[in-house]
PDB file of N, CA and C in Angstrom:
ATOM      1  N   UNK A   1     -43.101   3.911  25.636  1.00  0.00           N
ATOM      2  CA  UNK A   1     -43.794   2.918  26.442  1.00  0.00           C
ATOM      3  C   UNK A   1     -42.947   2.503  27.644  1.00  0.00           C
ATOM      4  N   UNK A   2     -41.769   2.436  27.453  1.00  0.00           N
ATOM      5  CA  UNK A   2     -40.409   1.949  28.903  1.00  0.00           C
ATOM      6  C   UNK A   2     -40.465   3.238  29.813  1.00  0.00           C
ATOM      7  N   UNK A   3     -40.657   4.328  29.394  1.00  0.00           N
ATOM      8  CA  UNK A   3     -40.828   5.114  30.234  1.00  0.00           C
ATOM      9  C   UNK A   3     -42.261   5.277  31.271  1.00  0.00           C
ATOM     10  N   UNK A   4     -43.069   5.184  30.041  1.00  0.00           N
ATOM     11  CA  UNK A   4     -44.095   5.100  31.393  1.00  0.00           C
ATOM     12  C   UNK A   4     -44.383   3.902  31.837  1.00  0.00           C
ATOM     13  N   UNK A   5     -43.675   2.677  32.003  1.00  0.00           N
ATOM     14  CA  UNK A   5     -43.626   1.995  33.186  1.00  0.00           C
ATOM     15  C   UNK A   5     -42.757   1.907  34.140  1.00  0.00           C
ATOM     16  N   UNK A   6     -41.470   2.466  33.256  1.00  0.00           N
ATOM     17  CA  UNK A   6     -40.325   2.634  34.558  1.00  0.00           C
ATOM     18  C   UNK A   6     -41.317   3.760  35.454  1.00  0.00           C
ATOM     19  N   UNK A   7     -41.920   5.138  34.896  1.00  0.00           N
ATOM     20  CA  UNK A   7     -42.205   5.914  36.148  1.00  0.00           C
ATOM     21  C   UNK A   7     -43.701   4.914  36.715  1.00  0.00           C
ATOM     22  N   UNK A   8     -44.162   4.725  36.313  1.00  0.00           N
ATOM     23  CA  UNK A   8     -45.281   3.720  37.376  1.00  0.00           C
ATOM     24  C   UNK A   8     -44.436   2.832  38.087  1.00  0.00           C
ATOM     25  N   UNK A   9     -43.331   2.106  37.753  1.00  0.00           N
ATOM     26  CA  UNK A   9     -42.631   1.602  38.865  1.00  0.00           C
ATOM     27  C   UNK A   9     -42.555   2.474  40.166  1.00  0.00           C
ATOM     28  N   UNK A  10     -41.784   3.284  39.835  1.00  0.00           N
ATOM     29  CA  UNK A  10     -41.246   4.176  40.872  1.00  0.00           C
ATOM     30  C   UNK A  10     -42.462   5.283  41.827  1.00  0.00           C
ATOM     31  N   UNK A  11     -43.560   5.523  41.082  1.00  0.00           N
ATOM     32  CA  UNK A  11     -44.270   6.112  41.612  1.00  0.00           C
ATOM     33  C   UNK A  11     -44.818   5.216  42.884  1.00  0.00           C
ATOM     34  N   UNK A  12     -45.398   4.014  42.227  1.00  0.00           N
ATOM     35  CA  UNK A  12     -45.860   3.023  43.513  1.00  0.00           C
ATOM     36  C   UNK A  12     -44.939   2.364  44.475  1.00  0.00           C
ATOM     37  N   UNK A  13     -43.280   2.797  43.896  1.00  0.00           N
ATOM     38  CA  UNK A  13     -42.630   2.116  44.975  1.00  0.00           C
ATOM     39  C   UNK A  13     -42.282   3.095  45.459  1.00  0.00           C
ATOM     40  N   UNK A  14     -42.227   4.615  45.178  1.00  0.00           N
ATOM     41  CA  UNK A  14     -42.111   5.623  46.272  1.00  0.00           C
ATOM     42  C   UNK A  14     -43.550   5.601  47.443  1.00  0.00           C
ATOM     43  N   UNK A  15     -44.859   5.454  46.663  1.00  0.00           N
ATOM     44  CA  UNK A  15     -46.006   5.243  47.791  1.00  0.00           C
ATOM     45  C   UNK A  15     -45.699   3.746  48.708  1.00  0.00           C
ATOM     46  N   UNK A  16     -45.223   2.890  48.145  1.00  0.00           N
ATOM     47  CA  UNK A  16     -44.886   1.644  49.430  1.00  0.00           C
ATOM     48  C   UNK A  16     -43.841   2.202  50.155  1.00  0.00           C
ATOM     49  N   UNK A  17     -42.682   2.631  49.801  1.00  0.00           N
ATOM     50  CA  UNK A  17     -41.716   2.916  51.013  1.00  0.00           C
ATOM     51  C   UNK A  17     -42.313   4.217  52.156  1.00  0.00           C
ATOM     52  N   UNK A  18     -42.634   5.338  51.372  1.00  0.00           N
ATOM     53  CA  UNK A  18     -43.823   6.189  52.035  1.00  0.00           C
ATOM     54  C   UNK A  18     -44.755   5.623  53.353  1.00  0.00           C
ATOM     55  N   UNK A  19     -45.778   4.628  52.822  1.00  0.00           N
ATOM     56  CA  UNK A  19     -46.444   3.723  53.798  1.00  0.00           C
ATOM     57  C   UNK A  19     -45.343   2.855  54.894  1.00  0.00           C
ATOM     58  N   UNK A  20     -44.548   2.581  54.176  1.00  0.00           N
ATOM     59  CA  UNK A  20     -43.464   1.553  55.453  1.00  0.00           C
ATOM     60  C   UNK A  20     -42.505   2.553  56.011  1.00  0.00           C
ATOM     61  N   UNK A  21     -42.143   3.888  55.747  1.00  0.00           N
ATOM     62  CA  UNK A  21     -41.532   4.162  56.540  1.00  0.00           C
ATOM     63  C   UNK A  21     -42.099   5.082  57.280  1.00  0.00           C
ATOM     64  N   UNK A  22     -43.161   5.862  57.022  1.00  0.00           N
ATOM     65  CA  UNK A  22     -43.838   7.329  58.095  1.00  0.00           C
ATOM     66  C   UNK A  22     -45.396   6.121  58.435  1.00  0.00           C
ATOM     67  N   UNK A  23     -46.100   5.265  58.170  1.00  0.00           N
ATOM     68  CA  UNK A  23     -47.340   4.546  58.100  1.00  0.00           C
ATOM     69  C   UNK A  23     -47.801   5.238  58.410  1.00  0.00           C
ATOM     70  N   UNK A  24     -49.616   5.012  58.612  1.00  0.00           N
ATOM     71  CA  UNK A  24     -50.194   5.780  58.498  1.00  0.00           C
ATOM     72  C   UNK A  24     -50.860   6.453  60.012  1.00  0.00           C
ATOM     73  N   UNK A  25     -49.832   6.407  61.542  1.00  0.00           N
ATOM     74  CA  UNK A  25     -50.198   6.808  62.204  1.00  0.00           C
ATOM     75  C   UNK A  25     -50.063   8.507  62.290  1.00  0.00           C
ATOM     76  N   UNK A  26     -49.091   8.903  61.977  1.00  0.00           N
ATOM     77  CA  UNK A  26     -48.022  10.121  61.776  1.00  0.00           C
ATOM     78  C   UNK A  26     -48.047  10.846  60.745  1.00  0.00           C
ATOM     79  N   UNK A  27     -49.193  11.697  60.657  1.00  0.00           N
ATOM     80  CA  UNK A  27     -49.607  12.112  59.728  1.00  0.00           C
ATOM     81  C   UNK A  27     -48.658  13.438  59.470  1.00  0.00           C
ATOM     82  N   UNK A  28     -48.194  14.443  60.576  1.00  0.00           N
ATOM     83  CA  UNK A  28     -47.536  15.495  60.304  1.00  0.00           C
ATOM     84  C   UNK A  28     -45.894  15.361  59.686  1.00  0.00           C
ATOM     85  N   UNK A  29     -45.723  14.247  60.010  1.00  0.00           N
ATOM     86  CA  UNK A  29     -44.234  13.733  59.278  1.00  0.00           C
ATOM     87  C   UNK A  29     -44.228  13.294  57.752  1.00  0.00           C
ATOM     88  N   UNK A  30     -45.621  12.262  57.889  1.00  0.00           N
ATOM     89  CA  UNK A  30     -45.854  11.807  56.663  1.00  0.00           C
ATOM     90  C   UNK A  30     -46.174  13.284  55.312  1.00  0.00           C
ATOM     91  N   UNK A  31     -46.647  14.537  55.790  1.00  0.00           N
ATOM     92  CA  UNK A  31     -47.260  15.289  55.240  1.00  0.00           C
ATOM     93  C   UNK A  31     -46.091  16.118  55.001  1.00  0.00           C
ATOM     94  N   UNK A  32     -44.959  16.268  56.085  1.00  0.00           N
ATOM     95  CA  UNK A  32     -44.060  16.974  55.767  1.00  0.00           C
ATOM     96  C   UNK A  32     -43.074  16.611  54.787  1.00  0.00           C
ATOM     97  N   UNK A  33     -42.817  15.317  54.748  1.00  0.00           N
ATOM     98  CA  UNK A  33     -42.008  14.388  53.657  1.00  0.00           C
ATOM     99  C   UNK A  33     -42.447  14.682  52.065  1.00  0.00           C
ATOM    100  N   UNK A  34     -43.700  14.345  52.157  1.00  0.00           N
ATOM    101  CA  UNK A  34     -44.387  14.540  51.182  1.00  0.00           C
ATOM    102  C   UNK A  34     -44.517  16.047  50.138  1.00  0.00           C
ATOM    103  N   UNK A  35     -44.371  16.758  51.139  1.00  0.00           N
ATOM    104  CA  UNK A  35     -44.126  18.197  50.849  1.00  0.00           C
ATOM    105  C   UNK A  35     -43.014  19.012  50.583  1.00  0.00           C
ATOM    106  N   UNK A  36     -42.147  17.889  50.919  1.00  0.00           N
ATOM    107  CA  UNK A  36     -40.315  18.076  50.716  1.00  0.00           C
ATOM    108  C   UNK A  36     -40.514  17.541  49.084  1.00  0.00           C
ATOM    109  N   UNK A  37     -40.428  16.395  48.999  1.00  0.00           N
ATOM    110  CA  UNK A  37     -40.578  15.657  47.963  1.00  0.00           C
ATOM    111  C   UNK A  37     -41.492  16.164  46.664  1.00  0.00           C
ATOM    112  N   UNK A  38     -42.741  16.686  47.239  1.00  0.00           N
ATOM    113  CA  UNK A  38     -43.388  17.266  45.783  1.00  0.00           C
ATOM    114  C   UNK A  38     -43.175  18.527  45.543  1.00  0.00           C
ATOM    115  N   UNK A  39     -41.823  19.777  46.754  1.00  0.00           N
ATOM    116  CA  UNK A  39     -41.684  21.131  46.074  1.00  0.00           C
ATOM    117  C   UNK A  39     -40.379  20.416  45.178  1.00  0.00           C
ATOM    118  N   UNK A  40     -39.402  19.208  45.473  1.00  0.00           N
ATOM    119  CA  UNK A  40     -38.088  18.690  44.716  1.00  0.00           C
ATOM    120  C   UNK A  40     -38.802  18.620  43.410  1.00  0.00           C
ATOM    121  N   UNK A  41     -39.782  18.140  42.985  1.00  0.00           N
ATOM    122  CA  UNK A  41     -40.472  17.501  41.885  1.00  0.00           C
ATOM    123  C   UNK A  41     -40.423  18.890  41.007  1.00  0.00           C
ATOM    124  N   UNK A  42     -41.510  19.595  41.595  1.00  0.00           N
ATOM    125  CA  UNK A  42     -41.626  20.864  41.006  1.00  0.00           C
ATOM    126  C   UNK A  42     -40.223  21.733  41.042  1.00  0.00           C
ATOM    127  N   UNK A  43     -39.585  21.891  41.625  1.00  0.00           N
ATOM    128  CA  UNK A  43     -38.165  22.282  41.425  1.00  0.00           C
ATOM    129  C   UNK A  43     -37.462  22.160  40.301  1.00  0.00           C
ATOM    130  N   UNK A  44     -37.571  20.334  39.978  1.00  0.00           N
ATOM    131  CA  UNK A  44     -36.765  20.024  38.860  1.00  0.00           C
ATOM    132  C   UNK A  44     -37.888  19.980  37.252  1.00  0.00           C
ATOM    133  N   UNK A  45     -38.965  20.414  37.620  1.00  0.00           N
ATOM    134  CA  UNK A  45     -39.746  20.826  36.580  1.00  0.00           C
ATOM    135  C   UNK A  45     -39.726  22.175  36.353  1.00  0.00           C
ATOM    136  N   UNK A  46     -39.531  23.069  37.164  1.00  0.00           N
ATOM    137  CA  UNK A  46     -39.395  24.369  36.018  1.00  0.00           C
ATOM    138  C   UNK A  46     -37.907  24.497  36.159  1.00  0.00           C
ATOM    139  N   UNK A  47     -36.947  23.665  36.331  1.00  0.00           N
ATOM    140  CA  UNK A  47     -35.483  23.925  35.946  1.00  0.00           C
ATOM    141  C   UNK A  47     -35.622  22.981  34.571  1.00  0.00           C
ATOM    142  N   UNK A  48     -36.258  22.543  34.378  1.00  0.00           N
ATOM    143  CA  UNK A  48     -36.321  21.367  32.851  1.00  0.00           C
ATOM    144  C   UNK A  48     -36.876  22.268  31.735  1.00  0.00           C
ATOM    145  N   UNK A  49     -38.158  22.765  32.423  1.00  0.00           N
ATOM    146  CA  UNK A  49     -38.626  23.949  31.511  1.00  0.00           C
ATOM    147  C   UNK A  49     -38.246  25.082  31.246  1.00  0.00           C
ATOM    148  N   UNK A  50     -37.542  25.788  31.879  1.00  0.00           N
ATOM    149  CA  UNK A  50     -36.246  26.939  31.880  1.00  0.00           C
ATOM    150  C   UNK A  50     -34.974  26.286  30.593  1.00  0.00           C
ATOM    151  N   UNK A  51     -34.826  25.382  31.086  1.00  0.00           N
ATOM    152  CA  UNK A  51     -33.491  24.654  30.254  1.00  0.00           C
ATOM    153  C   UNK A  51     -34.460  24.190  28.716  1.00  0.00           C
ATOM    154  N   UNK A  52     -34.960  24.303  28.513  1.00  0.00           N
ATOM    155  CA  UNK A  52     -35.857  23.897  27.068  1.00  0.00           C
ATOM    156  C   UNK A  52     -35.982  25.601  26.412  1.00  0.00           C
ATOM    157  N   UNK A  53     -36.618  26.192  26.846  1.00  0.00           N
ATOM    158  CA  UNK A  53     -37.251  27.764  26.800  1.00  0.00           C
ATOM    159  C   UNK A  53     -36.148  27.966  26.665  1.00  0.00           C
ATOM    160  N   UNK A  54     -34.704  28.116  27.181  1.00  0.00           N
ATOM    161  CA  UNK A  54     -33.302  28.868  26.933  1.00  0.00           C
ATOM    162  C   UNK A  54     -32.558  28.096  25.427  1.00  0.00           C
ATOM    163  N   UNK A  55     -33.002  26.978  25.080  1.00  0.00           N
ATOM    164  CA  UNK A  55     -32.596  26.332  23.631  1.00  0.00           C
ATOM    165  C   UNK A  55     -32.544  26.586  22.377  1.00  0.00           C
TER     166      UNK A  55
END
């Protein structure tokens, strides 16, 4: 249960800093950030799943 509110913390406070720092005029920055950020995500998901599968 602490976990899934610590990550709902963080999810909505990554979307507020998101909104306050690219807002919503700047869409090709905002899109590029975003796209940095969700291949990191997926990055460290099949290095988690690699590291489980090798156990």
């Amino acid at each position: 249960m602490g976990y899934k509110i610590l990550g709902y913390a963080v999810w909505n406070g990554g979307k507020f800093y998101m909104k306050q720092r690219y807002g919503t005029a700047s869409g090709a920055k905002r899109l590029a950030a975003l796209g940095i950020v969700g291949a990191a995500v997926v990055a460290l998901a099949v290095k988690g799943a690699h590291r489980d599968a090798s156990s």
